[in-house]
Structures are given as structure tokens and as C-alpha cells.
PDB file of N, CA and C in Angstrom:
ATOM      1  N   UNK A   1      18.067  39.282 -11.986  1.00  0.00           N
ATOM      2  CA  UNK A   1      18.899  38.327 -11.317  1.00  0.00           C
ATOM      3  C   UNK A   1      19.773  37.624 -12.332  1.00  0.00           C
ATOM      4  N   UNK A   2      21.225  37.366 -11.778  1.00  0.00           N
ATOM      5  CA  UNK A   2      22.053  36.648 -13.041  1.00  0.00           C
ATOM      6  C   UNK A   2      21.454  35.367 -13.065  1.00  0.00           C
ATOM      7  N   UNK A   3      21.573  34.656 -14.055  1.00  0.00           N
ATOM      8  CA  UNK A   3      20.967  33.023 -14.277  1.00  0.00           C
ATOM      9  C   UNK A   3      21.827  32.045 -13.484  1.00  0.00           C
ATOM     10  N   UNK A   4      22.919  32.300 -13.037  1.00  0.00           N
ATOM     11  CA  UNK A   4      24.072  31.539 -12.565  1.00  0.00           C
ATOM     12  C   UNK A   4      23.699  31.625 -11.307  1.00  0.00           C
ATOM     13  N   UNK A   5      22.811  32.917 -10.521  1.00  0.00           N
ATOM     14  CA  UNK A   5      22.161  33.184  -9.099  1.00  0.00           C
ATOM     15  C   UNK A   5      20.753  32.506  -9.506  1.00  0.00           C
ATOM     16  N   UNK A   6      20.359  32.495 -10.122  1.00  0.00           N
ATOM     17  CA  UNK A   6      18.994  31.742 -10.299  1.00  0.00           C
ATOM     18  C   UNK A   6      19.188  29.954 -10.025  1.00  0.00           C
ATOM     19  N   UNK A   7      20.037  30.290 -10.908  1.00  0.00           N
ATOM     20  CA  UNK A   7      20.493  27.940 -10.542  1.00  0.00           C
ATOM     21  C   UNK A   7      21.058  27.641  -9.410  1.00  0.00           C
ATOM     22  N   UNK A   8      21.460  28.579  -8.598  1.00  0.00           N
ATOM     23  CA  UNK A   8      22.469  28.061  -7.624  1.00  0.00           C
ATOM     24  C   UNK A   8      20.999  28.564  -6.737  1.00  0.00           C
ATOM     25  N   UNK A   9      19.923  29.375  -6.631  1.00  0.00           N
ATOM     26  CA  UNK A   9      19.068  29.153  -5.909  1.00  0.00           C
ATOM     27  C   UNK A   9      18.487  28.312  -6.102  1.00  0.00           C
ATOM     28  N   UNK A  10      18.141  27.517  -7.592  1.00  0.00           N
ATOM     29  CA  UNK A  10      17.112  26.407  -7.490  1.00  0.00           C
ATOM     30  C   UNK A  10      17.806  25.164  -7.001  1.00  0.00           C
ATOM     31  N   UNK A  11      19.071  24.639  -7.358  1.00  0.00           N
ATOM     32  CA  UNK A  11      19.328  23.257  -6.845  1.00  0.00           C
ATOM     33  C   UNK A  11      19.345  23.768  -5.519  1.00  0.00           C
ATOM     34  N   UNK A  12      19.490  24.413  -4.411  1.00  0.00           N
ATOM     35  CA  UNK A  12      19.506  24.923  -3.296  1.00  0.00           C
ATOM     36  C   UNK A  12      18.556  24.225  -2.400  1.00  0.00           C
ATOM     37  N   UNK A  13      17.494  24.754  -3.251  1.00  0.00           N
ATOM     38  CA  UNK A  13      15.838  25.062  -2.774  1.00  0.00           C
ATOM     39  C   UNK A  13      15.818  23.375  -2.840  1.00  0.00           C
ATOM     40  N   UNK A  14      15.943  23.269  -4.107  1.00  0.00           N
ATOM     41  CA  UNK A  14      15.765  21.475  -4.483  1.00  0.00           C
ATOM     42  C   UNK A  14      16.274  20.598  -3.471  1.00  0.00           C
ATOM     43  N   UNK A  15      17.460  21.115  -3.020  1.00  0.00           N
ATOM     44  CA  UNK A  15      18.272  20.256  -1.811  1.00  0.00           C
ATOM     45  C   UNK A  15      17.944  20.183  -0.700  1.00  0.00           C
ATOM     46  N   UNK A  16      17.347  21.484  -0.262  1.00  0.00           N
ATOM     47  CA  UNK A  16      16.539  21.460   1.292  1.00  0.00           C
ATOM     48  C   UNK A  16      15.084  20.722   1.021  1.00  0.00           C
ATOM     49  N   UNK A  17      14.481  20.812   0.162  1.00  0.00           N
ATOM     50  CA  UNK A  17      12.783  20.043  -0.434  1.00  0.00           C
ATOM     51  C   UNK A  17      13.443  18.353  -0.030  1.00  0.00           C
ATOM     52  N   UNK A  18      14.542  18.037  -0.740  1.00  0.00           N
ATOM     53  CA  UNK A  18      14.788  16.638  -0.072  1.00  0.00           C
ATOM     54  C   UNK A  18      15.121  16.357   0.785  1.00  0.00           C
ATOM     55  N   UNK A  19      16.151  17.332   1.534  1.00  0.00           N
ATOM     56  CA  UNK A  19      16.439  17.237   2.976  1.00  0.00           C
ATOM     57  C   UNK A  19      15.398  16.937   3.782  1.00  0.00           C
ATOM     58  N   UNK A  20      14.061  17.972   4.004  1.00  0.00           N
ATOM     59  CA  UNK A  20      13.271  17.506   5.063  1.00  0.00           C
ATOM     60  C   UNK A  20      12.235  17.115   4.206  1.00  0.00           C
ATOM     61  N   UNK A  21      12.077  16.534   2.901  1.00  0.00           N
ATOM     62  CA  UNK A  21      11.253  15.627   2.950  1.00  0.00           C
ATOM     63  C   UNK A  21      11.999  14.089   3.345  1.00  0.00           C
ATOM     64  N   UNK A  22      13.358  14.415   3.016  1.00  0.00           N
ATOM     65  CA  UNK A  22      13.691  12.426   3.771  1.00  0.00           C
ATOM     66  C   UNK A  22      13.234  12.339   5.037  1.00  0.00           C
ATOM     67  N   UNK A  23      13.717  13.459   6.059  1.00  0.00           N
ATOM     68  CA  UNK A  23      13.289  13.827   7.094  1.00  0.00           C
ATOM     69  C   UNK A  23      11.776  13.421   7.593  1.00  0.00           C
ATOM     70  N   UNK A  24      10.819  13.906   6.846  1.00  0.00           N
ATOM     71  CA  UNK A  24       9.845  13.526   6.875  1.00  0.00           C
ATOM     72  C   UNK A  24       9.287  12.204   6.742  1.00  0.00           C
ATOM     73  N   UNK A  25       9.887  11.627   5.301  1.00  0.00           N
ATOM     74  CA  UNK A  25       9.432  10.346   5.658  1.00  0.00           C
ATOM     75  C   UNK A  25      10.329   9.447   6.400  1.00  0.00           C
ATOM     76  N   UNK A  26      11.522   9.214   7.097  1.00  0.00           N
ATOM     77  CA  UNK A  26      12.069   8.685   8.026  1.00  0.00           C
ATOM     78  C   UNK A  26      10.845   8.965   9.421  1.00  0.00           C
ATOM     79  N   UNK A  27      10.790  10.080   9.487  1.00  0.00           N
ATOM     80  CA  UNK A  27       9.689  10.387  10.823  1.00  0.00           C
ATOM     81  C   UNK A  27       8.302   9.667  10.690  1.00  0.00           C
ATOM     82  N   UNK A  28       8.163   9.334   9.526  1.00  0.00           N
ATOM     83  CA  UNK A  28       6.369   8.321   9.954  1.00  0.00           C
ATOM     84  C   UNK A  28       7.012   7.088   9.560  1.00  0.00           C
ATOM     85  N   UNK A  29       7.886   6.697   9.474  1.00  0.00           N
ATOM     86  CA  UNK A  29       8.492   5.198   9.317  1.00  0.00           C
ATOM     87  C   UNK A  29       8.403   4.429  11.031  1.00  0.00           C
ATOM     88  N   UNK A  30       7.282   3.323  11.016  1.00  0.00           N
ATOM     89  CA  UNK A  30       7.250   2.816  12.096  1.00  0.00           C
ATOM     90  C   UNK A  30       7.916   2.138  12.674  1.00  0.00           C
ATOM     91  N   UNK A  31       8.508   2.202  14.056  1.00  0.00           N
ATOM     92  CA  UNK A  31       9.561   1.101  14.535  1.00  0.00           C
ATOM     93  C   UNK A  31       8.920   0.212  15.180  1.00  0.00           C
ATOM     94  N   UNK A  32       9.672  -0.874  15.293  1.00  0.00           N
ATOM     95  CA  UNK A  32       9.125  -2.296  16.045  1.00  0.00           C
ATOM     96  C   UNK A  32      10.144  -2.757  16.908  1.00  0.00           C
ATOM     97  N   UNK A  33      10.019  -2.857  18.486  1.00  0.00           N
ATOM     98  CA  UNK A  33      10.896  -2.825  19.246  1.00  0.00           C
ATOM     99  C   UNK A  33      10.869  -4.319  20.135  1.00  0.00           C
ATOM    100  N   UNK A  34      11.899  -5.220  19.995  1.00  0.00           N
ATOM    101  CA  UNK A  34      11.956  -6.295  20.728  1.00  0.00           C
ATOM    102  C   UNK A  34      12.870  -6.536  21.322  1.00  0.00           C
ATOM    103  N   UNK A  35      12.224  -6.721  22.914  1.00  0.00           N
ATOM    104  CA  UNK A  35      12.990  -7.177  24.037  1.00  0.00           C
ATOM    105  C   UNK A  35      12.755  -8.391  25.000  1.00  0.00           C
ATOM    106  N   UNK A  36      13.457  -9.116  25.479  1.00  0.00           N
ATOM    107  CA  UNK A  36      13.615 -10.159  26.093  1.00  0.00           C
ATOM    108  C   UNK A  36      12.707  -9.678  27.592  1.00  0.00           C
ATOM    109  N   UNK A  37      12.274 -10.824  28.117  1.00  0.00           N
ATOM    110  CA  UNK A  37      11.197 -10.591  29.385  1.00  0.00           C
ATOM    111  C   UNK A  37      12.119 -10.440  30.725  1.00  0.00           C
ATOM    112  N   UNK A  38      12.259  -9.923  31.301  1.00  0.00           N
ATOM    113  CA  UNK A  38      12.923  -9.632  32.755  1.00  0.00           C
ATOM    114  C   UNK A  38      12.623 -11.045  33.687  1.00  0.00           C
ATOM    115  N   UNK A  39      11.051 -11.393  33.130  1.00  0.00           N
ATOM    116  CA  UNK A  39      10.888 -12.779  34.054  1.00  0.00           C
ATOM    117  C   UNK A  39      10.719 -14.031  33.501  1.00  0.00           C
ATOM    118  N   UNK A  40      11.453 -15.127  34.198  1.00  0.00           N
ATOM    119  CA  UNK A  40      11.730 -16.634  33.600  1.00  0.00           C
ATOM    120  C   UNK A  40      10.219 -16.919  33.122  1.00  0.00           C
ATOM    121  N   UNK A  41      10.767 -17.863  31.946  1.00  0.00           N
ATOM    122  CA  UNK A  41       9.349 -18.779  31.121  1.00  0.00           C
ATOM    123  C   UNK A  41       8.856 -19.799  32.238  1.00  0.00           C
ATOM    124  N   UNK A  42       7.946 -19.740  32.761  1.00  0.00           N
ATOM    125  CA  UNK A  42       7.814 -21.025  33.456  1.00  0.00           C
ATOM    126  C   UNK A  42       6.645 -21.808  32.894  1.00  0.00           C
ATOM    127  N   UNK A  43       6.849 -23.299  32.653  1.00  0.00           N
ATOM    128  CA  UNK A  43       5.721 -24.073  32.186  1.00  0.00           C
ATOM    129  C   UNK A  43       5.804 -25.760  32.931  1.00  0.00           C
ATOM    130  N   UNK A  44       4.509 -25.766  33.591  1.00  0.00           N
ATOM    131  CA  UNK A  44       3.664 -26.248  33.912  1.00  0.00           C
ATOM    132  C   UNK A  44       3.696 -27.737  33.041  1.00  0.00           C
ATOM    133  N   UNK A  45       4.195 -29.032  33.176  1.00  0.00           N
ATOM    134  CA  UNK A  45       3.024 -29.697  32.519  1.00  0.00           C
ATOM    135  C   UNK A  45       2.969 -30.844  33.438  1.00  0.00           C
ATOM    136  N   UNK A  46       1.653 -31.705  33.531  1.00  0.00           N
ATOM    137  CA  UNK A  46       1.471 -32.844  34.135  1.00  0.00           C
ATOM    138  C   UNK A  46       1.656 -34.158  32.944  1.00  0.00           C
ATOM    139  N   UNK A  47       2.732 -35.164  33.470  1.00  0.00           N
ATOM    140  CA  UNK A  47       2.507 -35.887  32.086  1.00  0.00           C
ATOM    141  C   UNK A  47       2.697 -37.763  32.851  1.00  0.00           C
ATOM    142  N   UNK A  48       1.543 -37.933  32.455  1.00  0.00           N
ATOM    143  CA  UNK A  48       1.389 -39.422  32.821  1.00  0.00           C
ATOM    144  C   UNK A  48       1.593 -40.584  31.370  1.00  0.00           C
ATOM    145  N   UNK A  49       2.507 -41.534  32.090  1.00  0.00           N
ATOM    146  CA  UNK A  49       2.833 -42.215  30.910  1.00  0.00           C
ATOM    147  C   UNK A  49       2.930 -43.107  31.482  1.00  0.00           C
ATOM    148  N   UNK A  50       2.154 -44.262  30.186  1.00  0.00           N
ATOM    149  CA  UNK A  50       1.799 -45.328  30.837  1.00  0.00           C
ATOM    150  C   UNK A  50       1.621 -46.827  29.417  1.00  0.00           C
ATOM    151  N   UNK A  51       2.494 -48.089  30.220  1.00  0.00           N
ATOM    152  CA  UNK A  51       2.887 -48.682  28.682  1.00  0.00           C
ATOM    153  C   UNK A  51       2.745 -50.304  29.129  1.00  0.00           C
ATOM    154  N   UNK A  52       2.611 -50.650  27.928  1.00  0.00           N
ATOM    155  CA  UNK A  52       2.291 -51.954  28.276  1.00  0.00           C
ATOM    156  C   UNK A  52       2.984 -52.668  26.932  1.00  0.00           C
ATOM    157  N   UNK A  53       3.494 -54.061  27.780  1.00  0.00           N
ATOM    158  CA  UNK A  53       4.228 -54.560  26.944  1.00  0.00           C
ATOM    159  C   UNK A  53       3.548 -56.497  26.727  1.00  0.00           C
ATOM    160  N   UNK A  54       2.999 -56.668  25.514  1.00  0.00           N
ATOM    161  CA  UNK A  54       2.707 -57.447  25.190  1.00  0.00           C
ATOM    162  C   UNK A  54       3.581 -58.714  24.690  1.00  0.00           C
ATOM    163  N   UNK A  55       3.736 -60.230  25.112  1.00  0.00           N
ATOM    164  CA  UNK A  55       4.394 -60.724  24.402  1.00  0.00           C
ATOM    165  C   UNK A  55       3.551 -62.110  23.485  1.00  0.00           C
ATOM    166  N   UNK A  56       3.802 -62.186  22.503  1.00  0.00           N
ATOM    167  CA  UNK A  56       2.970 -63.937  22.045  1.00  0.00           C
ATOM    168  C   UNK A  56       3.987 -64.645  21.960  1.00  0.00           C
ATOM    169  N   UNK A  57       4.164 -65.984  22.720  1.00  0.00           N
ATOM    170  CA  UNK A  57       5.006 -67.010  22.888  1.00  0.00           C
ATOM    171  C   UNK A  57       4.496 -67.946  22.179  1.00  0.00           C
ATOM    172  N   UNK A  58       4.777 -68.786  21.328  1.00  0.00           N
ATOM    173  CA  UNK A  58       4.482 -70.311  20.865  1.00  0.00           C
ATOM    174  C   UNK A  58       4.404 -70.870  21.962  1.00  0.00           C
ATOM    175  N   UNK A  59       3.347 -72.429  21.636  1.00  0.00           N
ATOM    176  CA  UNK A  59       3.142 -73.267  22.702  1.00  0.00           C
ATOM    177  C   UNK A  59       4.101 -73.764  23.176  1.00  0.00           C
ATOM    178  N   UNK A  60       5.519 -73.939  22.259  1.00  0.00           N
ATOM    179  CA  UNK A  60       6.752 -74.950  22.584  1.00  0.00           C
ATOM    180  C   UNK A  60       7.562 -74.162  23.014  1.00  0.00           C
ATOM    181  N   UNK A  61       7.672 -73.328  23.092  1.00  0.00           N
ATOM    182  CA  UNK A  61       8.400 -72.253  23.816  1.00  0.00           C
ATOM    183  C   UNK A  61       8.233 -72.018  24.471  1.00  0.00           C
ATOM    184  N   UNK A  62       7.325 -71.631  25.084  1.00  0.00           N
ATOM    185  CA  UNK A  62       6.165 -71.494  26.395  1.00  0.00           C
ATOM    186  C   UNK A  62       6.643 -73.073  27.157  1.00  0.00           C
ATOM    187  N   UNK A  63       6.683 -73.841  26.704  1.00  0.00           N
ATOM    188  CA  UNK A  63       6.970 -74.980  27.199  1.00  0.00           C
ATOM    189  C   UNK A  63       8.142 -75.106  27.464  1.00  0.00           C
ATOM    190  N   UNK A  64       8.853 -74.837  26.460  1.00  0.00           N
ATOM    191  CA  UNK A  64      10.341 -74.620  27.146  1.00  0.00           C
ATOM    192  C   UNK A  64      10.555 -73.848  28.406  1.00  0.00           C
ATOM    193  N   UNK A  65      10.377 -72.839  28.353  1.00  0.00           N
ATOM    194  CA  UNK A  65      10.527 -72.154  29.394  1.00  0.00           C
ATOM    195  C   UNK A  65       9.723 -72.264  30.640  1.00  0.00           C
ATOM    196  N   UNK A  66       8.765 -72.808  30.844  1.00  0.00           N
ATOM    197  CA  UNK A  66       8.111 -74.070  32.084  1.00  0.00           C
ATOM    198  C   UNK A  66       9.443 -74.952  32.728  1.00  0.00           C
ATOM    199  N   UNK A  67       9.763 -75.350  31.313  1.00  0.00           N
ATOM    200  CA  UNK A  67      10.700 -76.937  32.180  1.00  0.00           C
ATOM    201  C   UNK A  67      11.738 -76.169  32.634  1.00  0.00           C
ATOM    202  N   UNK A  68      11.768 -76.847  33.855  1.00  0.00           N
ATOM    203  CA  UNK A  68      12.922 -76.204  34.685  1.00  0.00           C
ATOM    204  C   UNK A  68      13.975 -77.147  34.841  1.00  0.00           C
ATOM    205  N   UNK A  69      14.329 -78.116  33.758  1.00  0.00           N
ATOM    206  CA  UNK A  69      15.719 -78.687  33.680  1.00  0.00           C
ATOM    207  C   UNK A  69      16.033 -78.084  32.834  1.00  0.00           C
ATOM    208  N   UNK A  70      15.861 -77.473  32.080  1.00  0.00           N
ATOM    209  CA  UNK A  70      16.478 -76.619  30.633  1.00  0.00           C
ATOM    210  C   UNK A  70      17.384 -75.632  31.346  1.00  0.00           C
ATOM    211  N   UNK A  71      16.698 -74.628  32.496  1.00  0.00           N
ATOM    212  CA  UNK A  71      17.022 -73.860  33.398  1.00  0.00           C
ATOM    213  C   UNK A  71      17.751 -74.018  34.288  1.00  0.00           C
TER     214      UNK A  71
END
């Protein structure tokens, strides 16, 4: 065989060995597929709220606001 037919068979050979080995490993490469739900989120909550409002008045203030000529 000429050597010039010998190399042009080996990068050949070499080129198809990578061809379907990319092939190959593209094919066990796992996919992960995400899609949106066809049906609405629905959530539920019960919410009780409940508050209290404290005030501390001084005695003279408190007094003020008694007298009802100030008012």
C-alpha cells in the first residue's frame, strides 16, 4: 500500500472513531425538561388578624381631656 493511502486511511478511520464517539456521548447525555402546569396554582390560606392598641395617658392629660370646657 502507498503511505500517502495509508494516512489518508488513518485520519479517515480517526474521523469516523470521533464522529460516533461524539455521537455516543451526546446520546447518554441526560436531558431535563421543564414545563409550566396546564392548571392554576391555587392556595388556600385562613388568616386571622387581630390587634390591640394600647395607650398610657398622664394623669393631667387624662384630665384634660375629661374637662369638657377645653372641648
Amino acid at each position: 500500500m502507498d503511505i500517502q493511502l495509508k494516512y489518508y486511511c488513518m485520519t479517515g478511520c480517526l474521523a469516523a472513531i470521533l464522529v460516533f464517539s461524539a455521537f455516543g456521548v451526546t446520546g447518554c447525555t441526560p436531558t431535563v425538561q421543564v414545563a409550566a402546569s396546564d392548571k392554576p396554582i391555587e392556595v388556600n390560606l385562613n388568616v386571622k388578624i387581630e390587634h390591640e392598641i394600647r395607650i398610657k395617658v398622664d394623669k393631667e392629660i387624662d384630665d384634660l381631656f375629661s374637662d369638657d370646657e377645653v372641648f
